[in-house]
C-alpha atoms as a PDB file:
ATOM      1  CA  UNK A   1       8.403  13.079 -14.016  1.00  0.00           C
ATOM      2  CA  UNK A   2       4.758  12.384 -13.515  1.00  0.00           C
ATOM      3  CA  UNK A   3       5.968   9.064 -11.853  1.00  0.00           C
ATOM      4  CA  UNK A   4       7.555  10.359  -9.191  1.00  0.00           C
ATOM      5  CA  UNK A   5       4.454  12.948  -8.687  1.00  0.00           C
ATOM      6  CA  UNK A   6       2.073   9.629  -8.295  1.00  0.00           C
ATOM      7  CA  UNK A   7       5.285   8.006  -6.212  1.00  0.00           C
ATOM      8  CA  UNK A   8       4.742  10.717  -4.090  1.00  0.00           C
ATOM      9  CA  UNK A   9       1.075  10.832  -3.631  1.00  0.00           C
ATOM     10  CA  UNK A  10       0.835   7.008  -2.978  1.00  0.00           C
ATOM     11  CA  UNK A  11       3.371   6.996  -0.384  1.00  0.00           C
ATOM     12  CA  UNK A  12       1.038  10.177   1.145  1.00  0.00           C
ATOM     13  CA  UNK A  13      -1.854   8.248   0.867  1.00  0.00           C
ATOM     14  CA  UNK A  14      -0.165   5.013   2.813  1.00  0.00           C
ATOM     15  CA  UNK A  15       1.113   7.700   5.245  1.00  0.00           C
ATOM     16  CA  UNK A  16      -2.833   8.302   5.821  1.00  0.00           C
ATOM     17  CA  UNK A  17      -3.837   4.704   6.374  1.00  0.00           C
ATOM     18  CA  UNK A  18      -0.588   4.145   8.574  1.00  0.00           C
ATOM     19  CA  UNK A  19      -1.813   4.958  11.893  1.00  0.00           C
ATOM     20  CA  UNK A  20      -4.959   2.776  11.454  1.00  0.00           C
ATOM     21  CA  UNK A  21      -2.686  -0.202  10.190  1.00  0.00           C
ATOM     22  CA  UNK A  22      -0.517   0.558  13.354  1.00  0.00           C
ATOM     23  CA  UNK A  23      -3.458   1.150  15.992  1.00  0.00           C
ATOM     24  CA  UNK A  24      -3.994  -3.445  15.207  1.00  0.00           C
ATOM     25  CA  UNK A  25      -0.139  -4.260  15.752  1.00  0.00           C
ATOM     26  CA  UNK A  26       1.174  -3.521  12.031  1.00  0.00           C
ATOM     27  CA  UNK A  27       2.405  -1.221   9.453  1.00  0.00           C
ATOM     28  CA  UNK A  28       2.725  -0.814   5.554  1.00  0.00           C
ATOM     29  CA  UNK A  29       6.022   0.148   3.339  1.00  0.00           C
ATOM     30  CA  UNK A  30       6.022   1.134   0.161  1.00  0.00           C
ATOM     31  CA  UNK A  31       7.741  -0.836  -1.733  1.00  0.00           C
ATOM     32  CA  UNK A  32       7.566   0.418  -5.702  1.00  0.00           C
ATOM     33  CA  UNK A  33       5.069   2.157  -8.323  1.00  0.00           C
ATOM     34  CA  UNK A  34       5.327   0.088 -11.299  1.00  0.00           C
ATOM     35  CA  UNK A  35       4.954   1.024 -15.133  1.00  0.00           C
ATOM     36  CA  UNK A  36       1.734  -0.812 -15.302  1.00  0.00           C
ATOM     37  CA  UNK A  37       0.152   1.448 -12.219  1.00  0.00           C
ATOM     38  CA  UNK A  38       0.260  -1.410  -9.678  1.00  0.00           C
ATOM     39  CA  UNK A  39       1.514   0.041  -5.917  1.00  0.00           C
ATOM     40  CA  UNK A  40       3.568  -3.164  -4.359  1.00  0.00           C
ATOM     41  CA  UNK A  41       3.314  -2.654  -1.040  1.00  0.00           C
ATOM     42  CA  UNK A  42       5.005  -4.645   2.169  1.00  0.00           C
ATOM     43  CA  UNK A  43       2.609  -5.635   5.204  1.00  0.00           C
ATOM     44  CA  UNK A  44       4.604  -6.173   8.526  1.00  0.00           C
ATOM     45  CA  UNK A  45       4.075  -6.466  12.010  1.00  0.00           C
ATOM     46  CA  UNK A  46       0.904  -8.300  12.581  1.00  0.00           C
ATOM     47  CA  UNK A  47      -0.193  -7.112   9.367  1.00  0.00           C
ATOM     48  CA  UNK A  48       2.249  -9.596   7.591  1.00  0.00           C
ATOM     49  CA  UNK A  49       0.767 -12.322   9.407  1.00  0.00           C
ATOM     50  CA  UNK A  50      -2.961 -11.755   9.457  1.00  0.00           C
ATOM     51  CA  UNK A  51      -5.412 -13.855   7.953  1.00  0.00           C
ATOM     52  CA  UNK A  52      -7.152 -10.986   7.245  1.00  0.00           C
ATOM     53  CA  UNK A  53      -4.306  -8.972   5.550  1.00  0.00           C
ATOM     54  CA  UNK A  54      -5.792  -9.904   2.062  1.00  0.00           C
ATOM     55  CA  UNK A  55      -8.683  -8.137   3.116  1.00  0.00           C
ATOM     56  CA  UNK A  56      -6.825  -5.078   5.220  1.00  0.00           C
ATOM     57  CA  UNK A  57      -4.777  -4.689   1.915  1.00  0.00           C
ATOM     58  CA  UNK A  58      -7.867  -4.776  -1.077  1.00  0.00           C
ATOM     59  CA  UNK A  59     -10.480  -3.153   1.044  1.00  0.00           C
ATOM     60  CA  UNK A  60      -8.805  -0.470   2.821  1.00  0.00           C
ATOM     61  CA  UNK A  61      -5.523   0.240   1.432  1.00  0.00           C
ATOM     62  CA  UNK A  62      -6.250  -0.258  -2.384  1.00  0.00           C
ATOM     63  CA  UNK A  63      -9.757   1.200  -1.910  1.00  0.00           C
ATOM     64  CA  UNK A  64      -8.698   4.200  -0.462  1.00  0.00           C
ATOM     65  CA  UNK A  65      -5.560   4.361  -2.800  1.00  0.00           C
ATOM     66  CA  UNK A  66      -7.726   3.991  -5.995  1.00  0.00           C
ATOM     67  CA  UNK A  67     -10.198   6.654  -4.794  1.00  0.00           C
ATOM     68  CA  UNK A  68      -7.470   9.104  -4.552  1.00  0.00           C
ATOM     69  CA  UNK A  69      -5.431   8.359  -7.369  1.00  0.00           C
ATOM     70  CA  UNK A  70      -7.745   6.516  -9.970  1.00  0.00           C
ATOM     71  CA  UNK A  71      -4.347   5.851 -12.068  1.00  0.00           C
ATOM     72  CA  UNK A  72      -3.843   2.884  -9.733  1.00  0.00           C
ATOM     73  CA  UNK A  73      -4.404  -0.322 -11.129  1.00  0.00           C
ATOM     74  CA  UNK A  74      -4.298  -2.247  -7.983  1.00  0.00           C
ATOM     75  CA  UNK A  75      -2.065  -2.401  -4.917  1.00  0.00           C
ATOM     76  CA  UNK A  76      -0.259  -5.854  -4.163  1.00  0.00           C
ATOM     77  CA  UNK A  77       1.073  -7.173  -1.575  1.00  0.00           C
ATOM     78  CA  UNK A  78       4.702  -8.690  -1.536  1.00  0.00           C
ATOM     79  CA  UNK A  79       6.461 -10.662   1.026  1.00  0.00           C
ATOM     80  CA  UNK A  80      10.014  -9.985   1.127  1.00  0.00           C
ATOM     81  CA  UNK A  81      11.549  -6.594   0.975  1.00  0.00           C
ATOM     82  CA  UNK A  82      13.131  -5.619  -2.725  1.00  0.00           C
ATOM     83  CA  UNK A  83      16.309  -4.403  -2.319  1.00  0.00           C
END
């Protein structure tokens, strides 16, 4: 159960960095929590195709993420949707 209570508050925190993601042309999805505490996220739009996204993703988003929950290990970026 406390998985899904940290599922929850990482998607809340990507809901929180959406808008600034979305103000430059792209967007975030959540993609998975994993057991090791490592958010695997899903850059698209021009996010996905930014030189910068590296950046976008470790300085804002994982910053941010591991401020708020310090459980996180790291957030990742992956380039194809899991399905």
């Amino acid at each position: 159960m406390e998985k899904d209570l940290l599922e929850k508050r990482v998607k809340n925190i990507l809901e929180q960095v959406r808008p600034y993601l979305q103000a430059d042309g792209g967007d975030v999805n959540f993609v998975e929590l994993t057991d090791d505490m490592v958010v695997k996220v899903e850059l698209t739009g021009a996010c996905g195709s930014c030189p910068y996204s590296t950046m976008t993703l470790k300085n804002g988003i994982e910053s941010v993420m591991k401020k708020s929950i310090p459980e996180i290990k790291s957030v990742e970026q992956i380039h194809e949707q899991i399905q």
